[in-house]
N, C-alpha and C. Protein backbone atom coordinates (compact mmCIF):
# COMPACT_ATOMS: atom_id res chain seq x y z
N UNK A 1 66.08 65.46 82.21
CA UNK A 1 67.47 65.27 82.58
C UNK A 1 67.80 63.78 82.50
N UNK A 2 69.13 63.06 82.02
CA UNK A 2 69.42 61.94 81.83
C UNK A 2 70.32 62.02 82.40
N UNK A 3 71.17 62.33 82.99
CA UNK A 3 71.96 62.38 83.41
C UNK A 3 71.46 61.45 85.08
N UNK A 4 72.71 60.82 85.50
CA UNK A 4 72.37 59.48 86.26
C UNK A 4 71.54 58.06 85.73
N UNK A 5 70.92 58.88 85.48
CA UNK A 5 69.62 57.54 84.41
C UNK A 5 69.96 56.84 83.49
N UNK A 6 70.22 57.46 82.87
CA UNK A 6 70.55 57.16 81.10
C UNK A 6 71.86 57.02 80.96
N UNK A 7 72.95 57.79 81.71
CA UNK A 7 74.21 58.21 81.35
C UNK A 7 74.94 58.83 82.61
N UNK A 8 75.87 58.80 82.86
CA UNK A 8 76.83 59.20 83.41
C UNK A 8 78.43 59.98 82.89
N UNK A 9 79.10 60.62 83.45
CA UNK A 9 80.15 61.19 82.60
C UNK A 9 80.95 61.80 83.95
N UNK A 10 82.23 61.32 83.09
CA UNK A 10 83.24 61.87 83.92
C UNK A 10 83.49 63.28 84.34
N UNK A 11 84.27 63.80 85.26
CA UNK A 11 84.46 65.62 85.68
C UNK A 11 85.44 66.03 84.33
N UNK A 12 84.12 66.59 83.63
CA UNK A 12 84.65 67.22 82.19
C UNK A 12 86.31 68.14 82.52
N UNK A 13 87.44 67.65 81.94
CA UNK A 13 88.59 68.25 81.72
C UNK A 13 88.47 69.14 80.35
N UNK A 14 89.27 70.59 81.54
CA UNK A 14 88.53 71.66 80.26
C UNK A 14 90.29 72.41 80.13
N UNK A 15 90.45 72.46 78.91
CA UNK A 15 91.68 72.98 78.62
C UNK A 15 91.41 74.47 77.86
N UNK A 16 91.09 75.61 78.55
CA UNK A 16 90.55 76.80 77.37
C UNK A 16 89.43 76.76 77.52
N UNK A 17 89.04 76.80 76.19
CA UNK A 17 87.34 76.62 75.78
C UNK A 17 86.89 74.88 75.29
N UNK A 18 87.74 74.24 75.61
CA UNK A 18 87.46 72.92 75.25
C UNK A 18 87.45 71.63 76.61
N UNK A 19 86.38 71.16 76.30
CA UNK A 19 86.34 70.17 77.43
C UNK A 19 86.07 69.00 76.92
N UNK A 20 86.69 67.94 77.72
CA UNK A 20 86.48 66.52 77.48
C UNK A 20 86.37 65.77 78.27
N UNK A 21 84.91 64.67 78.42
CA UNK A 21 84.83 64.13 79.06
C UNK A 21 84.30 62.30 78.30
N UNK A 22 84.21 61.37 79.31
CA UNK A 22 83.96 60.36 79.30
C UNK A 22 82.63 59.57 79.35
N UNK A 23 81.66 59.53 78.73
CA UNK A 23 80.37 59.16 79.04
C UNK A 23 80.16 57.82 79.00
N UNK A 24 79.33 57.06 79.82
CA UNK A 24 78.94 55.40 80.32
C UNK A 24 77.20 55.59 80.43
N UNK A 25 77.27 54.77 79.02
CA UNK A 25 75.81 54.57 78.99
C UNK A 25 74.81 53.61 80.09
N UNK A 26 73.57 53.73 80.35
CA UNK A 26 73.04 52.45 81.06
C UNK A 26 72.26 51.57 80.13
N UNK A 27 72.83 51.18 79.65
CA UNK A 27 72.30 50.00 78.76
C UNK A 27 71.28 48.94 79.23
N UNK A 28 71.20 49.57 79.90
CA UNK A 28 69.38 48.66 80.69
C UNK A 28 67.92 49.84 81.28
N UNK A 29 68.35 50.86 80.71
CA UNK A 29 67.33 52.30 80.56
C UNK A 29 66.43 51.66 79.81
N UNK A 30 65.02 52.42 80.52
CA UNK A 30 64.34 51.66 79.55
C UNK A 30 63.87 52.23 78.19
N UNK A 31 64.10 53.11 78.05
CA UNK A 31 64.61 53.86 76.49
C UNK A 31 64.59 52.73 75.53
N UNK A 32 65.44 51.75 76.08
CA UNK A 32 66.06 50.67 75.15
C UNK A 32 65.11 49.72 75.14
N UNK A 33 64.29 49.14 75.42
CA UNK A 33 62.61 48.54 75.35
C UNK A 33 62.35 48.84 74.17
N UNK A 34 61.70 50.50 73.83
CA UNK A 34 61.23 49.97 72.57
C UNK A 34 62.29 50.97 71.57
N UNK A 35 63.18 50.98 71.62
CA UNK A 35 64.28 51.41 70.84
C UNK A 35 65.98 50.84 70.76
N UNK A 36 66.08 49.97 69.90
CA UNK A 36 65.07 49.15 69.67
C UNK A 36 65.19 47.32 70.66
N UNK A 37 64.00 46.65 70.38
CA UNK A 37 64.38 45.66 71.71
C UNK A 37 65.15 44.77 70.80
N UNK A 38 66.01 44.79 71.69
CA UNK A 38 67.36 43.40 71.23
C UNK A 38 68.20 43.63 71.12
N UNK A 39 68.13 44.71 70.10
CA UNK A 39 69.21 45.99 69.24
C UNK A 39 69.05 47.43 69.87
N UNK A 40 69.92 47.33 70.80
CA UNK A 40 69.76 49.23 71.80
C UNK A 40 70.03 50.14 70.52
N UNK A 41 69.97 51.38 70.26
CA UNK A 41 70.14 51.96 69.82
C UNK A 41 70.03 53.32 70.60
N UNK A 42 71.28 54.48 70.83
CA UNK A 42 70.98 55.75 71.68
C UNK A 42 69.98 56.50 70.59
N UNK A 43 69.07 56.99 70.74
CA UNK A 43 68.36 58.04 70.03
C UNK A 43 69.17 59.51 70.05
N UNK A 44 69.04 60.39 68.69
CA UNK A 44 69.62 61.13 68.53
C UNK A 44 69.69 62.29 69.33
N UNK A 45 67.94 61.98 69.97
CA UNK A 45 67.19 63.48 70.89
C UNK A 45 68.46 63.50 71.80
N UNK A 46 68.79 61.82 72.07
CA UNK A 46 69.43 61.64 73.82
C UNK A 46 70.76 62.20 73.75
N UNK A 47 71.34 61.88 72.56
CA UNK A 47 72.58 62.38 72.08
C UNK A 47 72.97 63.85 72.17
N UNK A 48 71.81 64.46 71.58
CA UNK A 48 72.15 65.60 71.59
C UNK A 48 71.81 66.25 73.17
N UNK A 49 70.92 65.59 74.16
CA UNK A 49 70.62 66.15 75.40
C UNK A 49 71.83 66.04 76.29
N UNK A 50 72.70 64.70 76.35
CA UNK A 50 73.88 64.74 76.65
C UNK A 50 74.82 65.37 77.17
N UNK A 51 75.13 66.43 75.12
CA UNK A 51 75.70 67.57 74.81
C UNK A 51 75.43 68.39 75.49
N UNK A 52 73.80 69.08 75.74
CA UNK A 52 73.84 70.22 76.41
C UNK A 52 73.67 69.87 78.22
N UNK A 53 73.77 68.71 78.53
CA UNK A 53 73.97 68.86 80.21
C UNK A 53 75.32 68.76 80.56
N UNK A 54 76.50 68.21 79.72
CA UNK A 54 77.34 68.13 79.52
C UNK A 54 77.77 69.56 79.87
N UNK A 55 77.69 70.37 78.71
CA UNK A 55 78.07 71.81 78.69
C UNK A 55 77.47 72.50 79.49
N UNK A 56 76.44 72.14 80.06
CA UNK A 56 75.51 73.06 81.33
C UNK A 56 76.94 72.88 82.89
N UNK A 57 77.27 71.73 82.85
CA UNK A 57 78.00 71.33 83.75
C UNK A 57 79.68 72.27 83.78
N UNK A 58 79.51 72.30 82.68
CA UNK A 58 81.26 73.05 82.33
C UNK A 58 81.03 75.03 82.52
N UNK A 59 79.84 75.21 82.24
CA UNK A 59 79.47 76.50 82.08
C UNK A 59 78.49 76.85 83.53
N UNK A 60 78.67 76.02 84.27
CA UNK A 60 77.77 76.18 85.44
C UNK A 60 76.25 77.12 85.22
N UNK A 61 75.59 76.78 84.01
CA UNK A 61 74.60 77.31 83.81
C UNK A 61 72.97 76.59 83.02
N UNK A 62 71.92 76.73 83.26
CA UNK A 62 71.37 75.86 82.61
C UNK A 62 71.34 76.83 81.41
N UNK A 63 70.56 75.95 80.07
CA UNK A 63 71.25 76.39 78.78
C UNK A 63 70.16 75.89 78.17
N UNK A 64 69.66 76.85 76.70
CA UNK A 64 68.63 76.64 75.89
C UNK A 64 69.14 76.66 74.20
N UNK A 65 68.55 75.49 73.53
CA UNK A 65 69.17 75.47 72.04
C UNK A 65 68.22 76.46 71.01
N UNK A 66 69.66 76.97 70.71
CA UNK A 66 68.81 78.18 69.93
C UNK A 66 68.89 78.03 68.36
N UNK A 67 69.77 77.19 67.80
CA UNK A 67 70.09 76.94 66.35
C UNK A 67 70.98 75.68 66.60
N UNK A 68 70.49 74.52 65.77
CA UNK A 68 71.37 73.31 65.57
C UNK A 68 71.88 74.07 63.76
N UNK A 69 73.19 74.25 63.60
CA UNK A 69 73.44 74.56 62.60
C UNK A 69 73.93 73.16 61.70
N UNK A 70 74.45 72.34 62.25
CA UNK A 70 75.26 71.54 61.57
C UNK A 70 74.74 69.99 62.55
N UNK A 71 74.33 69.10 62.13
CA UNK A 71 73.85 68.12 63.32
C UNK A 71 74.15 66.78 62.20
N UNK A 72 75.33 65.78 62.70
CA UNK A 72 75.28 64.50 61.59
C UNK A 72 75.41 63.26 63.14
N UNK A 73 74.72 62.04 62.84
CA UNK A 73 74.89 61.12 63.17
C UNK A 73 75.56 60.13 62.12
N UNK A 74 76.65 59.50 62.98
CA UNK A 74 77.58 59.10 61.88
C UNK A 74 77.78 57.22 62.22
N UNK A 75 76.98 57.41 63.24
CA UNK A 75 77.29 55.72 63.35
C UNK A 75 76.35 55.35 64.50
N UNK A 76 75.65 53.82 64.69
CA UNK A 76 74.56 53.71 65.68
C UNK A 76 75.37 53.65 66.93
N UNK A 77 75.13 54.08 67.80
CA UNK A 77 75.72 53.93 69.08
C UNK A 77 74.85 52.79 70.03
N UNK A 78 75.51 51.85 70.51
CA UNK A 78 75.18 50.76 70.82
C UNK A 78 75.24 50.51 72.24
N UNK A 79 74.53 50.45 73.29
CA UNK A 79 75.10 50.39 74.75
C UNK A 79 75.78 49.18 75.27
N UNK A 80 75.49 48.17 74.11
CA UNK A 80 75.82 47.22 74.85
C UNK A 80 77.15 46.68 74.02
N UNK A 81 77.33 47.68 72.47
CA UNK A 81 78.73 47.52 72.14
C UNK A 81 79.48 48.29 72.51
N UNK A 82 79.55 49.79 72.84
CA UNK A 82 79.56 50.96 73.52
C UNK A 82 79.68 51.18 74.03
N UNK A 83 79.60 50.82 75.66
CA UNK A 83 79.16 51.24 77.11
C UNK A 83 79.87 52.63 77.20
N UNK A 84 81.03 52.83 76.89
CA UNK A 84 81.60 54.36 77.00
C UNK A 84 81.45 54.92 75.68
N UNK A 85 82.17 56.06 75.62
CA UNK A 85 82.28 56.98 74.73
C UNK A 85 83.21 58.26 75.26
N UNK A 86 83.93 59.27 74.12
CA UNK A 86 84.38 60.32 74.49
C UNK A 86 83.57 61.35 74.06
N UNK A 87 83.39 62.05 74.98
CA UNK A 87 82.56 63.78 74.51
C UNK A 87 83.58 64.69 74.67
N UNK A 88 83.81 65.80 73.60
CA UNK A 88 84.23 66.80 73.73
C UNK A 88 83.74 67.84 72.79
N UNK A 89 83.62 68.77 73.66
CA UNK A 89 82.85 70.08 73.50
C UNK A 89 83.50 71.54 73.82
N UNK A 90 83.45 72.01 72.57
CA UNK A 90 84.61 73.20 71.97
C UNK A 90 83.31 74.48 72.18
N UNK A 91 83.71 75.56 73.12
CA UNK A 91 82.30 76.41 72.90
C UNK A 91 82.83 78.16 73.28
N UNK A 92 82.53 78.89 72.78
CA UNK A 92 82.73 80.48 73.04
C UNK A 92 81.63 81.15 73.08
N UNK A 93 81.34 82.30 74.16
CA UNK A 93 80.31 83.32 73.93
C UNK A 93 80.60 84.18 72.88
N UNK A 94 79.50 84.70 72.12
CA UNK A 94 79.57 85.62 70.71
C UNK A 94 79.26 87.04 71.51
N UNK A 95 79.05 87.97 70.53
CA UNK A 95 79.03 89.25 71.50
C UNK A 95 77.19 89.37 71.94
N UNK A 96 76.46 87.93 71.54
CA UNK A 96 75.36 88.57 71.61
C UNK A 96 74.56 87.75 72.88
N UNK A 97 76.22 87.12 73.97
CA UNK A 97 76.03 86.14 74.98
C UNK A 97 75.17 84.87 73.91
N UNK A 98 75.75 84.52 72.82
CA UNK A 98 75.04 83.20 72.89
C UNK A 98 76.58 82.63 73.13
N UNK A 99 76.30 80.96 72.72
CA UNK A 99 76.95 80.16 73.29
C UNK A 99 77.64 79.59 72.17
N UNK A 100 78.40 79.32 71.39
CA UNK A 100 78.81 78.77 69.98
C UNK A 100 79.73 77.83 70.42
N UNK A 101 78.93 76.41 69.99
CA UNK A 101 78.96 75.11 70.83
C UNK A 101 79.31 74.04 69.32
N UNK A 102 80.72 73.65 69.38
CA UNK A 102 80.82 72.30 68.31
C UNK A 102 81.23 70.73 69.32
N UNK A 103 80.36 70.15 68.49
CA UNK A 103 80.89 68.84 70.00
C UNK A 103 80.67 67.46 69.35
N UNK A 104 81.56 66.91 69.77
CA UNK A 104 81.67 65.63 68.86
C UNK A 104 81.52 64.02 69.86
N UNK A 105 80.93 63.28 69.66
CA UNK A 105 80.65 62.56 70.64
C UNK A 105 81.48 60.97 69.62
N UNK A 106 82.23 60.39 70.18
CA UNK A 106 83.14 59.27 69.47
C UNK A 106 83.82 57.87 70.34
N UNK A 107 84.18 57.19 69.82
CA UNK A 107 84.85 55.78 70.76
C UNK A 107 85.99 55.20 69.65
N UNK A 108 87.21 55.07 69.93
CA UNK A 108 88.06 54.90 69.37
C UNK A 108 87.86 55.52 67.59
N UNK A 109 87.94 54.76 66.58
CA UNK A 109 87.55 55.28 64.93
C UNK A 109 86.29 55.47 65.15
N UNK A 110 85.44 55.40 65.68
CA UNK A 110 83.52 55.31 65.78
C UNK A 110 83.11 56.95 66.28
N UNK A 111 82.86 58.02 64.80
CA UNK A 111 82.25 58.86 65.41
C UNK A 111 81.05 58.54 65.40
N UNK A 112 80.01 59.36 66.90
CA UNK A 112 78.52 58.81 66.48
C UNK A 112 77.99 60.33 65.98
N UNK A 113 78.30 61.02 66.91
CA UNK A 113 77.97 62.57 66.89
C UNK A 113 78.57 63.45 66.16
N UNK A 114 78.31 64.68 65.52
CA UNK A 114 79.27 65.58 65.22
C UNK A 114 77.73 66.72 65.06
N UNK A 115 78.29 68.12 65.85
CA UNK A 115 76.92 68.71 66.16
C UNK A 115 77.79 70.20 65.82
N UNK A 116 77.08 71.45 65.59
CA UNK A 116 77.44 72.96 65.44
C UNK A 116 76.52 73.53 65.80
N UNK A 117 76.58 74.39 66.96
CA UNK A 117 75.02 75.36 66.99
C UNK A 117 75.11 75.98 68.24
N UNK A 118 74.29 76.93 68.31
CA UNK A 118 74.20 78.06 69.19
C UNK A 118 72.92 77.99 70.57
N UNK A 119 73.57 77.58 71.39
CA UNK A 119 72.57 78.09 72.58
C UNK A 119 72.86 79.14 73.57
N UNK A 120 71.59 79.52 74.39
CA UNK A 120 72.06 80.90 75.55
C UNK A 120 71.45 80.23 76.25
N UNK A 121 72.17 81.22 77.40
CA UNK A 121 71.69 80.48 78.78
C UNK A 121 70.29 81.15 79.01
């Protein structure tokens, strides 16, 4: 779990099936030691862990990834150029209770994230 540690995020505003929230990196985690030292860089694992505590939080459920269908990193995310970011996460149950989850993680023109895929709780 990163959440407190690593990251923090605002009380996801959920309109429908879509929620959006605000994430504040800790740019002194020590993650950032050896990734990389000088030059932070978020790792993609963290990126995508984010996503699903994020959505664990909106779905009041814990949650397991069952297919990354579509997964692009589109820009380095920087904590110390960075400190925030917007998350929003678009998701519906299918008839087979999975979870069909698209979520895009961005800061003004700067997408970093853009993710498609299926988890169940």
């Amino acid at each position: 779990m990163l959440q407190e540690t690593f990251f923090q995020y605002t009380q996801p505003q959920t309109d429908g099936s879509v929620a959006t929230t605000t994430i504040t990196l800790n740019a002194a985690h020590q993650i950032f030691e050896g990734h990389f030292p000088g030059q932070p860089v978020v790792p993609g694992v963290c990126m995508m862990q984010m996503v699903k505590e994020v959505l664990e939080s909106v779905i009041g459920a814990k949650t397991k990834l069952l297919k990354a269908v579509d997964m692009k990193f589109l820009a380095i995310l920087n904590p110390l150029v960075n400190r925030t970011a917007n998350m929003q996460i678009t998701y519906a149950v299918n008839e087979f209770d999975a979870i069909n989850v698209t979520a895009v993680i961005q800061h003004d023109t700067s997408t970093f994230l853009k993710f498609k895929g299926v988890f169940k709780k």
